[in-house]
C-alpha atoms as a PDB file:
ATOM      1  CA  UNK A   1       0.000   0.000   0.000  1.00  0.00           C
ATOM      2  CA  UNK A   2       1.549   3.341  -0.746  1.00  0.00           C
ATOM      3  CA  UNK A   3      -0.609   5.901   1.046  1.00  0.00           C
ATOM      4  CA  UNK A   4      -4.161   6.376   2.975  1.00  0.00           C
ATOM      5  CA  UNK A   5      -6.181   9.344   1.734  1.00  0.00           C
ATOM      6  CA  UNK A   6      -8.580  10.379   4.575  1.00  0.00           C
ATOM      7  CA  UNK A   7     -12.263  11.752   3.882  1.00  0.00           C
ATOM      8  CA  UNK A   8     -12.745  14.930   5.888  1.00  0.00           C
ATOM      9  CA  UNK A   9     -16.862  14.234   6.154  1.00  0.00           C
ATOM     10  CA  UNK A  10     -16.005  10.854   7.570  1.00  0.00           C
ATOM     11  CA  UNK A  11     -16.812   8.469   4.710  1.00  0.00           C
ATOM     12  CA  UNK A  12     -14.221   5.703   4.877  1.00  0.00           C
ATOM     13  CA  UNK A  13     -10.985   6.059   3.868  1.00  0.00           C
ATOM     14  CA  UNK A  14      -9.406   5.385   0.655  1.00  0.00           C
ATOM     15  CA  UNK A  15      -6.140   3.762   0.103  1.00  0.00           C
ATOM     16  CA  UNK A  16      -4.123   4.333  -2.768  1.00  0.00           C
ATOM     17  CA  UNK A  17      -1.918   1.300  -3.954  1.00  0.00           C
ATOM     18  CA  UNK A  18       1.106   1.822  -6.836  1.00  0.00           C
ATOM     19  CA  UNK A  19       0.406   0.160 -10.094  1.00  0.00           C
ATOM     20  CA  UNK A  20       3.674  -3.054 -10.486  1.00  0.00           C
ATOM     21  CA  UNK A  21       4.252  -5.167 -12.250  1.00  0.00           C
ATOM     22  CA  UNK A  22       2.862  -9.148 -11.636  1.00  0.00           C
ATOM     23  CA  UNK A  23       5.642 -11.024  -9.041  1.00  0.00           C
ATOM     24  CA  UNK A  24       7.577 -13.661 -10.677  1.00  0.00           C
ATOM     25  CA  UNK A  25       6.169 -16.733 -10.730  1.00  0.00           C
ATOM     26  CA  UNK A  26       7.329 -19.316  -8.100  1.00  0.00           C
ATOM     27  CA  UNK A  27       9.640 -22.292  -9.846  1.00  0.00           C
ATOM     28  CA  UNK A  28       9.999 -25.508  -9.088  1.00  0.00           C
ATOM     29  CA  UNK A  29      13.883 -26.127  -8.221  1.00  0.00           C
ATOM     30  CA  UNK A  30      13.282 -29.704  -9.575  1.00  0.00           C
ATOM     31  CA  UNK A  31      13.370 -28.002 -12.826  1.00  0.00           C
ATOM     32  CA  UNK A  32      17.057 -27.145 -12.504  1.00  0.00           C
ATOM     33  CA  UNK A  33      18.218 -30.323 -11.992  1.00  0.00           C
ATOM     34  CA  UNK A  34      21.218 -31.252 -14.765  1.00  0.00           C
ATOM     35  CA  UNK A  35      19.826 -32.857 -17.505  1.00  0.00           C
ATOM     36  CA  UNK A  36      21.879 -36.000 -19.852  1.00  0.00           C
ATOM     37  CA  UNK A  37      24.107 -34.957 -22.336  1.00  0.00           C
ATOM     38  CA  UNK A  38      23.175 -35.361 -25.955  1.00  0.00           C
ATOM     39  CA  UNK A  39      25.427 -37.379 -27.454  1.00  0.00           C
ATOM     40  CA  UNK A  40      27.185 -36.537 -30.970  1.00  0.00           C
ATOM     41  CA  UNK A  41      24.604 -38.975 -33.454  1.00  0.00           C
ATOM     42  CA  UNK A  42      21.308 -37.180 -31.589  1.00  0.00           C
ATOM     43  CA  UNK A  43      22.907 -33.714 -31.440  1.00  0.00           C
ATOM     44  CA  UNK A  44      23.701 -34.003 -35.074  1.00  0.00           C
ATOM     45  CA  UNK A  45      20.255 -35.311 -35.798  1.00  0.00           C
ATOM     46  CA  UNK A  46      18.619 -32.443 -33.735  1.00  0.00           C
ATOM     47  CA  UNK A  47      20.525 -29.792 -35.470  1.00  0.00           C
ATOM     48  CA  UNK A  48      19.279 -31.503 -39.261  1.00  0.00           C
ATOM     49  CA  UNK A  49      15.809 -31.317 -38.292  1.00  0.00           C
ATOM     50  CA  UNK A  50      16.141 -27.774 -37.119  1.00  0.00           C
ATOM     51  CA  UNK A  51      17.967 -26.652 -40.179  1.00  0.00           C
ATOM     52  CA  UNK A  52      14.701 -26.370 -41.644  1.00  0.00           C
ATOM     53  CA  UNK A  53      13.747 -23.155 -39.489  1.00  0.00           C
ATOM     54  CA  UNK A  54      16.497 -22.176 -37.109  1.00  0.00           C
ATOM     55  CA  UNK A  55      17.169 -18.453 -38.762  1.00  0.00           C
ATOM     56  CA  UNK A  56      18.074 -15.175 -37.651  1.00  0.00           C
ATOM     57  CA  UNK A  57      14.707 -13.161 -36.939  1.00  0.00           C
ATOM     58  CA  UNK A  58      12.783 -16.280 -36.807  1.00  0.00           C
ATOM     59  CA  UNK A  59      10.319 -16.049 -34.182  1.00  0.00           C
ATOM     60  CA  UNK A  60      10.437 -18.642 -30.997  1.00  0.00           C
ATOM     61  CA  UNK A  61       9.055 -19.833 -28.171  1.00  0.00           C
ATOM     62  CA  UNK A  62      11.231 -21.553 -25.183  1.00  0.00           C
ATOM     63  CA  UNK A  63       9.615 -24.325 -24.470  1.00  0.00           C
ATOM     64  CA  UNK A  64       7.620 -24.354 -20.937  1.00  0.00           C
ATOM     65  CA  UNK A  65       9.544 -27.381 -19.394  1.00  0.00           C
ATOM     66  CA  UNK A  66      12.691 -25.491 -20.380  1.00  0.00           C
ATOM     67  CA  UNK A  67      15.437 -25.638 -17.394  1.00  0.00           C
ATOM     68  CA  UNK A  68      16.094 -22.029 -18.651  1.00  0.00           C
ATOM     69  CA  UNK A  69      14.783 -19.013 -16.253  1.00  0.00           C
ATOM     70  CA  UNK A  70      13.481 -17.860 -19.194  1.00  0.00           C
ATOM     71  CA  UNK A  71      10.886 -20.742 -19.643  1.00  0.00           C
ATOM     72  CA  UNK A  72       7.776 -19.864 -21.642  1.00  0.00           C
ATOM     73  CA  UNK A  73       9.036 -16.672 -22.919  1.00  0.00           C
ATOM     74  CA  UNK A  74       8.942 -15.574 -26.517  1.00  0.00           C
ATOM     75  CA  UNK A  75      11.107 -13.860 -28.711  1.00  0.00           C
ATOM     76  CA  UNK A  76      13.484 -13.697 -31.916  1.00  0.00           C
ATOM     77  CA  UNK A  77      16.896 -15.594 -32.742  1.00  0.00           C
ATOM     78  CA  UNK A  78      18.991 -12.669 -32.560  1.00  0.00           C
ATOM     79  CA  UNK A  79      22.273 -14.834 -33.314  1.00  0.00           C
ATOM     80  CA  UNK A  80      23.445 -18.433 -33.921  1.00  0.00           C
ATOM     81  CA  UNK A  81      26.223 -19.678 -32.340  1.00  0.00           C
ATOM     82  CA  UNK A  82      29.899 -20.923 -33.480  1.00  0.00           C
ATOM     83  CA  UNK A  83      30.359 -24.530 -34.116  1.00  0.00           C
ATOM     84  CA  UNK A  84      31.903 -25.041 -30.531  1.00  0.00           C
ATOM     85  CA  UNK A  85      28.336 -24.239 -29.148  1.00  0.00           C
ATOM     86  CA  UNK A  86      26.758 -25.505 -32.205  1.00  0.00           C
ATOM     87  CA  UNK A  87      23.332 -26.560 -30.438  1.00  0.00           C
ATOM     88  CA  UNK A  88      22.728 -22.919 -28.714  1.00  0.00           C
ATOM     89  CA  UNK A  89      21.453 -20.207 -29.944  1.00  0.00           C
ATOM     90  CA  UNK A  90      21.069 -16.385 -28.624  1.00  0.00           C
ATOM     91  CA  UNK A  91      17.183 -15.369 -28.107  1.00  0.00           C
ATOM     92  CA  UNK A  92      15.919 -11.736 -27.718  1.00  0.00           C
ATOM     93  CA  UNK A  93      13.224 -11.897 -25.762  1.00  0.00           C
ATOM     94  CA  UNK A  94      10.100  -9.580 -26.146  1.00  0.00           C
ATOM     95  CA  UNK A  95       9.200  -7.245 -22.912  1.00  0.00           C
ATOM     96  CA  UNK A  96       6.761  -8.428 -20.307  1.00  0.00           C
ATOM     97  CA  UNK A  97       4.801  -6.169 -18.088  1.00  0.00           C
ATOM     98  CA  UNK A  98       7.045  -3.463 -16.632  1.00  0.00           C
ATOM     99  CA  UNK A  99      10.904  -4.949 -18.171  1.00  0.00           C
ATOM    100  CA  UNK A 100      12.613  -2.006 -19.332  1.00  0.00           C
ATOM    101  CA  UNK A 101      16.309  -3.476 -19.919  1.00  0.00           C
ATOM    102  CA  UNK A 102      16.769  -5.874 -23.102  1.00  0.00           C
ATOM    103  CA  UNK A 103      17.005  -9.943 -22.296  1.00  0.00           C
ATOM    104  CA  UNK A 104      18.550 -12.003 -24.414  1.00  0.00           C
ATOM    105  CA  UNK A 105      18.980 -15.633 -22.776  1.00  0.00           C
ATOM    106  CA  UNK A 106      21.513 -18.338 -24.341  1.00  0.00           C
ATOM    107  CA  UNK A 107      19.235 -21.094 -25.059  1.00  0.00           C
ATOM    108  CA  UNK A 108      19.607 -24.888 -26.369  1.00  0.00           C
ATOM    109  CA  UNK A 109      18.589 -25.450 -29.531  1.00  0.00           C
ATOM    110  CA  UNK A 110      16.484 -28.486 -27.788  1.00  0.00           C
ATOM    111  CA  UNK A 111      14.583 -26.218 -25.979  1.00  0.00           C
ATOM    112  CA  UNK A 112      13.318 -23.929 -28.375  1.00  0.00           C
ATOM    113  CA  UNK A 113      10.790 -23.960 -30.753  1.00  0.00           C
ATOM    114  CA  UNK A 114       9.257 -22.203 -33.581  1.00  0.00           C
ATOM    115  CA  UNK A 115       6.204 -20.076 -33.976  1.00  0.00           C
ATOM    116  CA  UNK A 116       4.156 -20.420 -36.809  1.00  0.00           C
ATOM    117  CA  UNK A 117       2.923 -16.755 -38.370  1.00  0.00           C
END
């Protein structure tokens, strides 16, 4: 509550709150946990089926079940990375509610997907 404004007929008083933002939603730590490694033959095949649409400016969703704090968000593949981190990518995600810096989260390729426009 930020302040109390009294009524000088004696009505009831009204209180004034400040217009935020919604909290952050409480995560499940379980989601954190490590997950297996992919190994060369599925990382390979996971990077040939997303040749088909993993572009710069293509629009994306990171998947909900992500271990990424960015879970759920959407945005645009702002850059692709080298072949050392072949399977990530750099998102750009869109503002939510009151954001006012820029996020851009380092994602696996695994855990993001297209949207269809």
């Amino acid at each position: 509550m930020a302040s109390v404004q009294f009524d000088l007929f004696g009505a009831a008083p009204i209180e004034q709150f400040r217009r935020s933002g919604r909290p952050k939603p409480v995560v499940d730590r379980k989601r954190y946990r490590a997950r297996p490694f992919l190994t060369k033959d599925e990382q390979a095949a996971m990077l040939a089926t997303a040749a088909n649409w993993l572009h710069v400016r293509q629009r994306v969703r990171i998947s909900a079940d992500s271990p990424c704090e960015f879970a759920g968000r959407e945005g645009v593949v702002w850059r692709l990375c080298s072949p050392v981190f072949a399977d990530r990518v750099y998102v750009y995600l869109d503002s939510v509610g009151n954001e006012r810096s820029e996020k851009i989260a380092f994602a696996e390729v695994r855990d993001v997907e297209p949207i269809e426009q």
